[in-house]
PDB file of N, CA and C in Angstrom:
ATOM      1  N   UNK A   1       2.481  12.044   0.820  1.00  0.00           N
ATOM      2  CA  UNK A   1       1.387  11.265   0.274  1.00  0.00           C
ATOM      3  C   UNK A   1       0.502  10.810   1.437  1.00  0.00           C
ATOM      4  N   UNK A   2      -0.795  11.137   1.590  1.00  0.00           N
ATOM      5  CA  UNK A   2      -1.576  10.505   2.246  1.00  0.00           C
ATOM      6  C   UNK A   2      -1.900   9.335   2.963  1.00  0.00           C
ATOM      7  N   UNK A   3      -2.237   8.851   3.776  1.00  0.00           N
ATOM      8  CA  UNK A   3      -1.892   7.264   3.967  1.00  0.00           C
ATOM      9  C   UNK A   3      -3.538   6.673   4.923  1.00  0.00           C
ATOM     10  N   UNK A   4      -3.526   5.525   4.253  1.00  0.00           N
ATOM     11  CA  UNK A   4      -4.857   4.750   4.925  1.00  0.00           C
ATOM     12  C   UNK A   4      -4.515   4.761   6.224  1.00  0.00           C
ATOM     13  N   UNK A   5      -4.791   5.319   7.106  1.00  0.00           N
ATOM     14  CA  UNK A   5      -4.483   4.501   8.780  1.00  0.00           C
ATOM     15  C   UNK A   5      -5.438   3.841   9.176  1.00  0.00           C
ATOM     16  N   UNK A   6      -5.231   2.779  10.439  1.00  0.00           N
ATOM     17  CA  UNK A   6      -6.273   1.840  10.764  1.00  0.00           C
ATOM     18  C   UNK A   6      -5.992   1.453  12.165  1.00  0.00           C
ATOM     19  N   UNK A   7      -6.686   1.679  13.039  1.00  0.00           N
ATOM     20  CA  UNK A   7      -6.402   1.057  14.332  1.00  0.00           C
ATOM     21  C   UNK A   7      -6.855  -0.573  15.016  1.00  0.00           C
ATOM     22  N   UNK A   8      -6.046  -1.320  15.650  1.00  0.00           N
ATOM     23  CA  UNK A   8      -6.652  -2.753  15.652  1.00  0.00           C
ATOM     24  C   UNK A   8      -6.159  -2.918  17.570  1.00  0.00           C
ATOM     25  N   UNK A   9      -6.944  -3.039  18.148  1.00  0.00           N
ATOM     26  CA  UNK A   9      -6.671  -3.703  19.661  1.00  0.00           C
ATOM     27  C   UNK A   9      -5.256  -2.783  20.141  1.00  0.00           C
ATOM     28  N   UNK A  10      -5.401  -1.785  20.205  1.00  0.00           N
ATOM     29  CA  UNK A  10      -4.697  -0.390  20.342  1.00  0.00           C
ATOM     30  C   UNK A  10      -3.216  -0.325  19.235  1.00  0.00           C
ATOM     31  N   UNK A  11      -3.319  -0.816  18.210  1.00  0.00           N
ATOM     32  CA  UNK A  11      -2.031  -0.866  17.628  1.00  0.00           C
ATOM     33  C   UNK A  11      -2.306   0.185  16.367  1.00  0.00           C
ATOM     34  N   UNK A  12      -1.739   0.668  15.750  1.00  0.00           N
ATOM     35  CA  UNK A  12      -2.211   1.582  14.807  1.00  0.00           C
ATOM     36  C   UNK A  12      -1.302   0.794  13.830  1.00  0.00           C
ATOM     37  N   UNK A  13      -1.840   1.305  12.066  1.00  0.00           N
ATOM     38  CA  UNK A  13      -1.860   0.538  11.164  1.00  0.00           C
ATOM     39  C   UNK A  13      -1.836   1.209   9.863  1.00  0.00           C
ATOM     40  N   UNK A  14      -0.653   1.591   9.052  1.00  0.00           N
ATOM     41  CA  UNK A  14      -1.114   2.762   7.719  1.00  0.00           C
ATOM     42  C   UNK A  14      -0.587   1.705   6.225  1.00  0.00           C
ATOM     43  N   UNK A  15      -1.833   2.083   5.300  1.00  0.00           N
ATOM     44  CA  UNK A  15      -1.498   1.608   4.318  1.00  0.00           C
ATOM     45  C   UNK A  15      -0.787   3.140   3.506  1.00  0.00           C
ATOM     46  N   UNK A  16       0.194   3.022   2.317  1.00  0.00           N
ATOM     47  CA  UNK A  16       0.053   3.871   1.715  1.00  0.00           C
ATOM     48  C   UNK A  16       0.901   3.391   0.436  1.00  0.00           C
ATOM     49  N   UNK A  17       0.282   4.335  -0.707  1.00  0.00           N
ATOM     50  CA  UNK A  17       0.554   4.012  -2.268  1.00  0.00           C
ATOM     51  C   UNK A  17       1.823   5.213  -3.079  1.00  0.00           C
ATOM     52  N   UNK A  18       2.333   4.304  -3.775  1.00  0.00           N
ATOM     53  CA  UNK A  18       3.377   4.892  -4.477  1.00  0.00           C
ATOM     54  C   UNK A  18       3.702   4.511  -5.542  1.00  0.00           C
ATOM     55  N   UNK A  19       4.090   5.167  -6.914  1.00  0.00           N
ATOM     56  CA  UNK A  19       4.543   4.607  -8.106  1.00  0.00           C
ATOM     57  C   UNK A  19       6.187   4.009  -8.122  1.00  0.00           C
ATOM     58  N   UNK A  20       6.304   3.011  -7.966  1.00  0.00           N
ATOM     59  CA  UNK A  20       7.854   2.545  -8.028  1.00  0.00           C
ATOM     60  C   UNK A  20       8.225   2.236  -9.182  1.00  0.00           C
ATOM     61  N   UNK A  21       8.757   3.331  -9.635  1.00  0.00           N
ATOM     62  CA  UNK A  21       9.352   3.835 -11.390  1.00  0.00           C
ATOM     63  C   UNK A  21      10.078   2.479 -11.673  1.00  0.00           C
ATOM     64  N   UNK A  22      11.064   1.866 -11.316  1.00  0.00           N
ATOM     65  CA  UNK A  22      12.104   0.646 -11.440  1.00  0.00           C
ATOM     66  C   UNK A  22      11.122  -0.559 -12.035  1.00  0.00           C
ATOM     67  N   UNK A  23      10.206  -0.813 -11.055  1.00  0.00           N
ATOM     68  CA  UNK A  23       9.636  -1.861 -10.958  1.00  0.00           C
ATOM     69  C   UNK A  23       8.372  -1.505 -12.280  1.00  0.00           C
ATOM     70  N   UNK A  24       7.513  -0.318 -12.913  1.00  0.00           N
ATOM     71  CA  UNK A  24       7.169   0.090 -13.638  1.00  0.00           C
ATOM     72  C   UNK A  24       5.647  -1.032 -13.142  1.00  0.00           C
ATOM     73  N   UNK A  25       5.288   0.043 -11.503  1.00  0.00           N
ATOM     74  CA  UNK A  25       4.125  -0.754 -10.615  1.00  0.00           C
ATOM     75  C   UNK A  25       4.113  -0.183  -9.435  1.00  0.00           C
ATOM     76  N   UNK A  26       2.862  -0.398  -9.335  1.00  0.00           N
ATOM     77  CA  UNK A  26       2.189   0.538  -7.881  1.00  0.00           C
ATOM     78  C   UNK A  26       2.977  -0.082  -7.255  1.00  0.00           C
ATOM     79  N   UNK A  27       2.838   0.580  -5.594  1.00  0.00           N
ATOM     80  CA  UNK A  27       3.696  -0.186  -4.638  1.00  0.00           C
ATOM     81  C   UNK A  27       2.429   0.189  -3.635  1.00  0.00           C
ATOM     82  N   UNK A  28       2.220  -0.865  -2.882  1.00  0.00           N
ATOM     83  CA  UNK A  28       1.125  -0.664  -1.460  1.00  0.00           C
ATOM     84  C   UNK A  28       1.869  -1.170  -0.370  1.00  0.00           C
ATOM     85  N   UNK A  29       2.339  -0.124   0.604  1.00  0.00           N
ATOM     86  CA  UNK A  29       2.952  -0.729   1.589  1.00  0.00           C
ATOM     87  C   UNK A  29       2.362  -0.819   3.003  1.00  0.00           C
ATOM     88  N   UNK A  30       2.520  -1.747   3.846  1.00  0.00           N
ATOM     89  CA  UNK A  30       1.575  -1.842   4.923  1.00  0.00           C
ATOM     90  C   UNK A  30       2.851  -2.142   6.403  1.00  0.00           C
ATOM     91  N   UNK A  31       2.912  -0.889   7.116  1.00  0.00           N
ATOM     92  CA  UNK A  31       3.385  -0.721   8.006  1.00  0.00           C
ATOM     93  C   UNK A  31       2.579  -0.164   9.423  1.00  0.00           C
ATOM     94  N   UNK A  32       3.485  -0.230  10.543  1.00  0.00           N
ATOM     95  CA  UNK A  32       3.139   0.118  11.908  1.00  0.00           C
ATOM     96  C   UNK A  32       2.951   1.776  11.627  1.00  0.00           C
ATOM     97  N   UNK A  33       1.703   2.298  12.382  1.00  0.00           N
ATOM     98  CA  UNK A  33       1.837   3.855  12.256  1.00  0.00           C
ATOM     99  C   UNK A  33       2.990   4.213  13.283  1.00  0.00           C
ATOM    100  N   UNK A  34       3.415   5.212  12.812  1.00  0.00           N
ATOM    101  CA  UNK A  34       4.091   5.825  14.476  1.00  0.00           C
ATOM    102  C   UNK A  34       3.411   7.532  14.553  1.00  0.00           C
ATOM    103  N   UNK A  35       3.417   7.868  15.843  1.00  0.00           N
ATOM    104  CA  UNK A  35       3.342   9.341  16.327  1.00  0.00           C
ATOM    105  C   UNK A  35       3.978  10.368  15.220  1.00  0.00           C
ATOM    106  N   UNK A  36       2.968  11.257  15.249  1.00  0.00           N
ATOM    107  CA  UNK A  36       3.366  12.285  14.479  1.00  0.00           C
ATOM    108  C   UNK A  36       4.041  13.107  15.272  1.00  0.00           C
ATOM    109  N   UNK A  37       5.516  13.625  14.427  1.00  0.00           N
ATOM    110  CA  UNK A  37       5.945  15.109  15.095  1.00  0.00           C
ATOM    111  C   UNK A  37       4.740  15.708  15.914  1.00  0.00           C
ATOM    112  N   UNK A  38       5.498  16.551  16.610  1.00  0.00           N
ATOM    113  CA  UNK A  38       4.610  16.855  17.493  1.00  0.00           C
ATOM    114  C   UNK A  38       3.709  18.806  17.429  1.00  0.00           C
ATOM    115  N   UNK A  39       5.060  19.110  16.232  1.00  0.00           N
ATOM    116  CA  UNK A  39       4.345  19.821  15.475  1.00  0.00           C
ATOM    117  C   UNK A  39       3.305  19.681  14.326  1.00  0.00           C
ATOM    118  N   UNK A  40       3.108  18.541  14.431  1.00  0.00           N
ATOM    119  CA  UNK A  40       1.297  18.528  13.628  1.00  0.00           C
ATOM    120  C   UNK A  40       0.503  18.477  14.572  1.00  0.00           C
ATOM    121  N   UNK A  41       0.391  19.124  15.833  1.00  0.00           N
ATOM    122  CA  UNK A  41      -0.604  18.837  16.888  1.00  0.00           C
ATOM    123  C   UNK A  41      -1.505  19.816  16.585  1.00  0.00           C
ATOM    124  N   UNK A  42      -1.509  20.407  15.856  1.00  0.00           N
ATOM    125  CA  UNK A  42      -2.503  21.367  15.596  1.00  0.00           C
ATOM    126  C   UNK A  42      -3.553  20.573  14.724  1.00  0.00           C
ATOM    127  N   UNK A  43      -3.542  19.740  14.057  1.00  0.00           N
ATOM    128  CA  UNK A  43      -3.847  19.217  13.422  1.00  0.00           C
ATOM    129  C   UNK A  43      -4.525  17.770  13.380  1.00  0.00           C
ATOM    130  N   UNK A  44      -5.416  17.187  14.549  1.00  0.00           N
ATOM    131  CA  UNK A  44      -5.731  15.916  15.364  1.00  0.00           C
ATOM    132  C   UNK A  44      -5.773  15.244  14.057  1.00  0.00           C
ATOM    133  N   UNK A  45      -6.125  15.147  13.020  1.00  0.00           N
ATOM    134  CA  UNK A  45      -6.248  14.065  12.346  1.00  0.00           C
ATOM    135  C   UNK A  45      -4.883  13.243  11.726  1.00  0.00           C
ATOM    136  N   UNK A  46      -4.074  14.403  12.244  1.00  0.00           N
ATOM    137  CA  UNK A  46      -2.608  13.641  11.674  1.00  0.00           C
ATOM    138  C   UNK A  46      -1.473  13.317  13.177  1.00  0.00           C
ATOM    139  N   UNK A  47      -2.519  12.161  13.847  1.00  0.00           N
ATOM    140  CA  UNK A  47      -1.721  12.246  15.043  1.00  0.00           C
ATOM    141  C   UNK A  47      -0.591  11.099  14.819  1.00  0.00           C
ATOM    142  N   UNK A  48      -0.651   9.930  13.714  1.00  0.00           N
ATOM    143  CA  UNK A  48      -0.322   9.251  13.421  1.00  0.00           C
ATOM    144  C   UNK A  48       0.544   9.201  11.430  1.00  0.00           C
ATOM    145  N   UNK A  49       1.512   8.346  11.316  1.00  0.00           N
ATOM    146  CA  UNK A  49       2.089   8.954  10.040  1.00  0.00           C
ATOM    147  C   UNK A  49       2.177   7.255   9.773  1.00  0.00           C
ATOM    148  N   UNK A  50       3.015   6.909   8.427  1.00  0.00           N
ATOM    149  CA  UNK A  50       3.283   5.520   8.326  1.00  0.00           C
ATOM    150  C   UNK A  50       4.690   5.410   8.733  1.00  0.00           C
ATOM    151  N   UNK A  51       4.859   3.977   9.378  1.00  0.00           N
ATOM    152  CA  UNK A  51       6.247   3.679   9.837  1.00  0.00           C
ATOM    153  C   UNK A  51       6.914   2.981   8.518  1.00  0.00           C
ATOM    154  N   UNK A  52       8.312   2.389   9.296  1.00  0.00           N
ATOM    155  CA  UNK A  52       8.777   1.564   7.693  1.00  0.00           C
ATOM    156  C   UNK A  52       7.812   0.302   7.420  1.00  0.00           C
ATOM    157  N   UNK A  53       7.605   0.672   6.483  1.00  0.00           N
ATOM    158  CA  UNK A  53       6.809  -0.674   5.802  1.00  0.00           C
ATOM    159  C   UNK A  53       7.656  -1.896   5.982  1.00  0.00           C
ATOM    160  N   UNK A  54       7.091  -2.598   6.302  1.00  0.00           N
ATOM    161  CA  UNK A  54       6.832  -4.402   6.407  1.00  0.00           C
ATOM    162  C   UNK A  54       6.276  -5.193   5.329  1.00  0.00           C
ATOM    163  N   UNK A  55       5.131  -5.088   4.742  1.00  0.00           N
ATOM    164  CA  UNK A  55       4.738  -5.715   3.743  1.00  0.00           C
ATOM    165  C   UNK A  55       4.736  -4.454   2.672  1.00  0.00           C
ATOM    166  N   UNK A  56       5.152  -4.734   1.156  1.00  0.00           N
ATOM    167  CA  UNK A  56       5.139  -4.095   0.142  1.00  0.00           C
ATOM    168  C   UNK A  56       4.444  -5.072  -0.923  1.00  0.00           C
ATOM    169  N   UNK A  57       3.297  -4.605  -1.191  1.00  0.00           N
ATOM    170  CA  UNK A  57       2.690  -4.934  -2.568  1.00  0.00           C
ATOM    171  C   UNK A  57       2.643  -4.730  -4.091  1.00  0.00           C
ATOM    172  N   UNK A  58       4.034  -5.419  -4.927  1.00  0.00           N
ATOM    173  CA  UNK A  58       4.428  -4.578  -6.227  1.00  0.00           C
ATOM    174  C   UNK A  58       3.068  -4.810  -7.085  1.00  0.00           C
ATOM    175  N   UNK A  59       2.269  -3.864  -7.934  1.00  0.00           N
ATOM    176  CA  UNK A  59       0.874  -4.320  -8.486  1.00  0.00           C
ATOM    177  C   UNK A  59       1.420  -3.445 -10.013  1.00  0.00           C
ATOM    178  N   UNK A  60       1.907  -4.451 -10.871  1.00  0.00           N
ATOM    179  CA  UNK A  60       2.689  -4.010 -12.615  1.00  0.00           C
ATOM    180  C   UNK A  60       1.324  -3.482 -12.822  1.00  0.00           C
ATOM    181  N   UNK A  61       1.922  -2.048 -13.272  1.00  0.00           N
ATOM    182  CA  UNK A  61       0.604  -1.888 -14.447  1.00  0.00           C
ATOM    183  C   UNK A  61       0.855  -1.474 -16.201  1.00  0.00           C
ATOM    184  N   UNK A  62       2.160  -2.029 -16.258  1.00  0.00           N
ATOM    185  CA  UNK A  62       2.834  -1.676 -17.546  1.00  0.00           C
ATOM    186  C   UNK A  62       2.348  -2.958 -18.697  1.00  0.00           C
ATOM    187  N   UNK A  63       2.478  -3.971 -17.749  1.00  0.00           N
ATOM    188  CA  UNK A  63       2.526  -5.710 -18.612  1.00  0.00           C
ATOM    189  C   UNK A  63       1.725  -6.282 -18.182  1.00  0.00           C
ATOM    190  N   UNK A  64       0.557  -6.561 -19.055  1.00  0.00           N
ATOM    191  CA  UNK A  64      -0.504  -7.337 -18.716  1.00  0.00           C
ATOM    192  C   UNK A  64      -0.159  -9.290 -17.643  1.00  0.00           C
ATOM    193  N   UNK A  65       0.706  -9.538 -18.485  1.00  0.00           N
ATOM    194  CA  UNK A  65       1.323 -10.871 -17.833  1.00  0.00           C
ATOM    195  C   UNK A  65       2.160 -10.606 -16.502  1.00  0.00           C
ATOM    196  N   UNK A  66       2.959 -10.018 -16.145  1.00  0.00           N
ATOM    197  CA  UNK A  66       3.260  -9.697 -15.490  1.00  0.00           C
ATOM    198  C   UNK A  66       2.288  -9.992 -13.852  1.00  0.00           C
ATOM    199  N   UNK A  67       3.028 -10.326 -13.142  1.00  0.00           N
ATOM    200  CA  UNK A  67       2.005 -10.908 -11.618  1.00  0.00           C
ATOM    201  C   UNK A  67       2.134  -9.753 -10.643  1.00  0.00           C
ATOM    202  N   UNK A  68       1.293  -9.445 -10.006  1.00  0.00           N
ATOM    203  CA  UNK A  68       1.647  -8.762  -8.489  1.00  0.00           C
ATOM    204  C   UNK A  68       2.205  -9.962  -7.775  1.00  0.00           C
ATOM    205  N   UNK A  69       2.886  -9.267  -6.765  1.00  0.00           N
ATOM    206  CA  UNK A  69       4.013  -9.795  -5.731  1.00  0.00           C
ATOM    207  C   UNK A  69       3.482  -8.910  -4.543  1.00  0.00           C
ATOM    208  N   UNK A  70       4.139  -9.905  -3.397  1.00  0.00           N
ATOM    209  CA  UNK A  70       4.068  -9.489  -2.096  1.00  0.00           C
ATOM    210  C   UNK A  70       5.461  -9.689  -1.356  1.00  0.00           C
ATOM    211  N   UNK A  71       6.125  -8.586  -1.409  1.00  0.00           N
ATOM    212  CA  UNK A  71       7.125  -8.631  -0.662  1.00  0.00           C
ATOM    213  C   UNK A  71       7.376  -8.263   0.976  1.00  0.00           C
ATOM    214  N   UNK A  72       8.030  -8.916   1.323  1.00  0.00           N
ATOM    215  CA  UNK A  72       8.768  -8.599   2.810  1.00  0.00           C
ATOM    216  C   UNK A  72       9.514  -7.939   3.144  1.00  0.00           C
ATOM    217  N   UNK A  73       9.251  -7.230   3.906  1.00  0.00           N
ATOM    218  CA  UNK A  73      10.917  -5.883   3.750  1.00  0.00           C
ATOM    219  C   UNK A  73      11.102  -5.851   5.460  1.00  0.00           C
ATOM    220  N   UNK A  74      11.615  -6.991   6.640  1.00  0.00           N
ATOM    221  CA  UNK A  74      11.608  -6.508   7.791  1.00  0.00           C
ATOM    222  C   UNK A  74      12.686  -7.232   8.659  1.00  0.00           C
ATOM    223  N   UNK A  75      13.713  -6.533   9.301  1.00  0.00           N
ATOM    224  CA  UNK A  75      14.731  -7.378  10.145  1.00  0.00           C
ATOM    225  C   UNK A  75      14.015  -7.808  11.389  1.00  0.00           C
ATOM    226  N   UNK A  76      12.896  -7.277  11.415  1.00  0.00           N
ATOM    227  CA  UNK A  76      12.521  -7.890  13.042  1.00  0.00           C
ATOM    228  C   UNK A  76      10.834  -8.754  12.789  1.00  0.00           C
ATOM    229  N   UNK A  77      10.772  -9.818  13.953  1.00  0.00           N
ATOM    230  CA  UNK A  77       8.919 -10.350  13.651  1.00  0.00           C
ATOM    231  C   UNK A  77       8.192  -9.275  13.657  1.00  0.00           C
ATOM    232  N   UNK A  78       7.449  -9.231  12.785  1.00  0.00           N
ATOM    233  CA  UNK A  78       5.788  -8.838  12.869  1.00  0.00           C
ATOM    234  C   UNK A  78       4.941  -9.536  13.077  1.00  0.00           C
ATOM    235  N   UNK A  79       4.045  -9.410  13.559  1.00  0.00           N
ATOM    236  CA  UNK A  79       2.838 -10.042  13.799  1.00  0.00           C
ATOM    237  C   UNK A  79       1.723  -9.081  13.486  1.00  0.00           C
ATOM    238  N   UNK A  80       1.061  -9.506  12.345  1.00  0.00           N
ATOM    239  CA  UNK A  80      -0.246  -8.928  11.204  1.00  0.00           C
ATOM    240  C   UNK A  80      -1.396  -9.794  12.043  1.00  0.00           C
ATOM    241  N   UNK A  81      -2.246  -9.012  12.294  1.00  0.00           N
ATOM    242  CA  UNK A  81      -3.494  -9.144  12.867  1.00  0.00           C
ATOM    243  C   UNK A  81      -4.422  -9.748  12.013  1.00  0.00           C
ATOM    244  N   UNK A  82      -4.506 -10.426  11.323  1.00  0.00           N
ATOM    245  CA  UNK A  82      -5.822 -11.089  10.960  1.00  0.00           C
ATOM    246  C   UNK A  82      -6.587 -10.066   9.437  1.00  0.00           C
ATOM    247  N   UNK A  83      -7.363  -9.302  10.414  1.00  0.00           N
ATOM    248  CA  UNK A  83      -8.257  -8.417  10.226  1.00  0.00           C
ATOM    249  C   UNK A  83      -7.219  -7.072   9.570  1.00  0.00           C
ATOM    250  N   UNK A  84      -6.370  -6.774   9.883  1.00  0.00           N
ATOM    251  CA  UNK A  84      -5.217  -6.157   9.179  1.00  0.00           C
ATOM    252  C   UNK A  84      -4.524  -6.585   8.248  1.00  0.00           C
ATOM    253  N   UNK A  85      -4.118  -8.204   8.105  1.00  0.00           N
ATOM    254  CA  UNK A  85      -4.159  -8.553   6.836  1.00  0.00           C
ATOM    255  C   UNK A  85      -5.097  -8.699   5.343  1.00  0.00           C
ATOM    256  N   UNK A  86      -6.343  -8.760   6.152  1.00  0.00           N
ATOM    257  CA  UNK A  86      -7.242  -8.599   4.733  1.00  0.00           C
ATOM    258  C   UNK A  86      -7.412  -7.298   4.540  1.00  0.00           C
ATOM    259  N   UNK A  87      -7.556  -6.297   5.067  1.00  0.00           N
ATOM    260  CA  UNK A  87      -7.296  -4.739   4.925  1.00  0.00           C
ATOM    261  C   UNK A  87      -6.323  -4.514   3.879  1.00  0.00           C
ATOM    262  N   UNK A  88      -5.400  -5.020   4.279  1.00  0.00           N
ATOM    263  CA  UNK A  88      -4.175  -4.645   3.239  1.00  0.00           C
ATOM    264  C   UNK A  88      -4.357  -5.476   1.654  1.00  0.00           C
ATOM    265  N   UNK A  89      -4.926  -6.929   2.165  1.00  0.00           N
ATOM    266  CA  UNK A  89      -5.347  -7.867   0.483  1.00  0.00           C
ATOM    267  C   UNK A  89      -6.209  -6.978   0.137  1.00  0.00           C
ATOM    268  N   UNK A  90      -6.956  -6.578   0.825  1.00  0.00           N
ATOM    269  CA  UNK A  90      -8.051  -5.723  -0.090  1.00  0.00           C
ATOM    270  C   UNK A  90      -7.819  -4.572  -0.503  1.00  0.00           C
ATOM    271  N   UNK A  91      -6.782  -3.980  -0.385  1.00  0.00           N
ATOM    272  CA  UNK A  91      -6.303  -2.698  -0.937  1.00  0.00           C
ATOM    273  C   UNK A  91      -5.692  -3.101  -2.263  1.00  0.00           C
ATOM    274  N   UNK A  92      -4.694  -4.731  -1.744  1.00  0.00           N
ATOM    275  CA  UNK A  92      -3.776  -4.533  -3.122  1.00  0.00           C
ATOM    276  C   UNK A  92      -4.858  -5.115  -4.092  1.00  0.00           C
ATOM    277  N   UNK A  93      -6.136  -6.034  -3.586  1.00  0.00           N
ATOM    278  CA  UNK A  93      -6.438  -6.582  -4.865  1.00  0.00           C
ATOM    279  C   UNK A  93      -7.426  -5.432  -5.696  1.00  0.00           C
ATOM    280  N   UNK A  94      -8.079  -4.325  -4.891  1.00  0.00           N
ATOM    281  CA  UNK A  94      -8.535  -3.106  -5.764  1.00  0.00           C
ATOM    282  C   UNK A  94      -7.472  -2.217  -6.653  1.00  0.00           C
ATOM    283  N   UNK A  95      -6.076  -2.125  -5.757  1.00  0.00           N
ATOM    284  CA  UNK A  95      -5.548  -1.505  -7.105  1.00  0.00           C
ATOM    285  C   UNK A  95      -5.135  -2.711  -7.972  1.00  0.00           C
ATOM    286  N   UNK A  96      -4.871  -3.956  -7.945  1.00  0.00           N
ATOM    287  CA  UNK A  96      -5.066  -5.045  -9.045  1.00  0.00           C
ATOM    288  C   UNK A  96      -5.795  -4.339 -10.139  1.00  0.00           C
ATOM    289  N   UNK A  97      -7.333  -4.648  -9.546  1.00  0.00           N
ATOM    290  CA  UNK A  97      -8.568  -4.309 -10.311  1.00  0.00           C
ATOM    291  C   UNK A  97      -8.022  -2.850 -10.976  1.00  0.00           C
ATOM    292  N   UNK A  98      -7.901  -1.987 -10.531  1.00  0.00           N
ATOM    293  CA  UNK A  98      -7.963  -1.071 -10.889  1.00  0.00           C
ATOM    294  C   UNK A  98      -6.772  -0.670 -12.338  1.00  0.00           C
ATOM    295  N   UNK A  99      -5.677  -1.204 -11.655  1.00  0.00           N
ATOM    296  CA  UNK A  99      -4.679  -1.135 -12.972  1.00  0.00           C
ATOM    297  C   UNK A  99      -5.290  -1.964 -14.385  1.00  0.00           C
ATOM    298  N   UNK A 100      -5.584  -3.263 -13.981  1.00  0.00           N
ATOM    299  CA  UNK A 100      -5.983  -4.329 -15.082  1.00  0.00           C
ATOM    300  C   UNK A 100      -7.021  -3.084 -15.863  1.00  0.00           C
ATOM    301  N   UNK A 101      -8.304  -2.361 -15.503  1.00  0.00           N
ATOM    302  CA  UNK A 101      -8.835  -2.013 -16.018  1.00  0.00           C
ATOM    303  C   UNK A 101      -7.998  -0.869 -17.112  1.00  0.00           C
ATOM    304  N   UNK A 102      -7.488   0.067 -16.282  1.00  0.00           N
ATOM    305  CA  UNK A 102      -6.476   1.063 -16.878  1.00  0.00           C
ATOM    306  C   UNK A 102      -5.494   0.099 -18.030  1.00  0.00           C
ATOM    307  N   UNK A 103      -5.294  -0.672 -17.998  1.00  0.00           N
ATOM    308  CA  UNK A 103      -5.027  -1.226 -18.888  1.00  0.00           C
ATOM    309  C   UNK A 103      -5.669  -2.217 -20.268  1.00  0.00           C
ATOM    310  N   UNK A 104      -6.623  -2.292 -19.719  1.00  0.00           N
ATOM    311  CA  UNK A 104      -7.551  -2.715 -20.900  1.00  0.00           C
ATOM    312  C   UNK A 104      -7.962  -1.427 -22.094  1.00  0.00           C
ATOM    313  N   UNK A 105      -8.348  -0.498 -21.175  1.00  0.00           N
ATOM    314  CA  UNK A 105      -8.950   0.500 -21.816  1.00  0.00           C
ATOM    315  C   UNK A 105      -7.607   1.266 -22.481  1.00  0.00           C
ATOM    316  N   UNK A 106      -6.577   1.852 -21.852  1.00  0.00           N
ATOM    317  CA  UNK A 106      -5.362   1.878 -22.517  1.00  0.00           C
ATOM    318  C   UNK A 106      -4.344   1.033 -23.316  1.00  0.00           C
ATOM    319  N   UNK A 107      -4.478  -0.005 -23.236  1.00  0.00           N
ATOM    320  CA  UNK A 107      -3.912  -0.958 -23.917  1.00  0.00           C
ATOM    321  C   UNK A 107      -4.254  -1.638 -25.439  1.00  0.00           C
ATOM    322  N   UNK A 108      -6.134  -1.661 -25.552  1.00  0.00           N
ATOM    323  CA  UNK A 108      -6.442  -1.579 -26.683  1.00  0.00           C
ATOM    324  C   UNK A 108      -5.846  -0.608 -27.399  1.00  0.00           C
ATOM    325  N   UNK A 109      -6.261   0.529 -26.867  1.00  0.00           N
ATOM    326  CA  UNK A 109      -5.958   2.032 -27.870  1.00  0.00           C
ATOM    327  C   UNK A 109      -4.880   2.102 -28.368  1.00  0.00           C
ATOM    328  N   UNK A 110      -3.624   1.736 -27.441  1.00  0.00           N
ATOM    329  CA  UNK A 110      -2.349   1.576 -27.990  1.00  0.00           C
ATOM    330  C   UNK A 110      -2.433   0.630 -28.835  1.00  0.00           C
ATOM    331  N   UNK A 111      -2.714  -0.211 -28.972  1.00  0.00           N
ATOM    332  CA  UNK A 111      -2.729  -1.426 -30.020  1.00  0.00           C
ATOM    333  C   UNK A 111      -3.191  -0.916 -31.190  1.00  0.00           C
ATOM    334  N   UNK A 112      -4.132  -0.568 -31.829  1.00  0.00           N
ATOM    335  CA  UNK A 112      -5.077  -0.210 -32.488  1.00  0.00           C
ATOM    336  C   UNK A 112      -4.056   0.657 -33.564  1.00  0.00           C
TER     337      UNK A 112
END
């Protein structure tokens, strides 16, 4: 799966999205990039991949009531840059937006 990368005061930075079937909700996770194998060197735009995620954003799109959450997933400190934290709010609160809508428009219909 593809992943947002972002560089901040030489640190690299990947968002990336996933359906977490259990939880029945996006998942946006925001981790350290690390170096790509070194067999993608053919390939400069993938010099970087996502590391283990640190922050995970559960965003329900099954249950309207239902809240997004921001979870923590890390045995060691992080330290989130500022400017890397709203990067990441602003990812989870567009797919917010984005599910709520998918659900309006799907959710009537089912009703109906």
């Amino acid at each position: 799966m593809p992943a947002d990368l972002r560089e901040h005061t030489g640190r690299h930075y990947a968002i990336q999205f996933h359906y977490a079937l259990p939880d029945d909700a996006w998942a946006v996770e925001l981790s350290e990039a690390v170096p790509a194998p070194a067999a993608w060197a053919e390939d400069p735009s993938e010099r970087y991949r996502p590391g283990a995620a640190f922050l995970v954003a559960f965003v329900p799109d099954e249950d309207p009531d239902a809240e997004p959450t921001v979870h923590i997933h890390s045995h060691d400190e992080h330290v989130v840059p500022y400017e890397i934290m709203r990067w990441f709010m602003e990812q989870v609160a567009d797919q917010v937006e984005r599910c709520r809508i998918a659900f309006e428009k799907g959710g009537r219909k089912a009703m109906e």
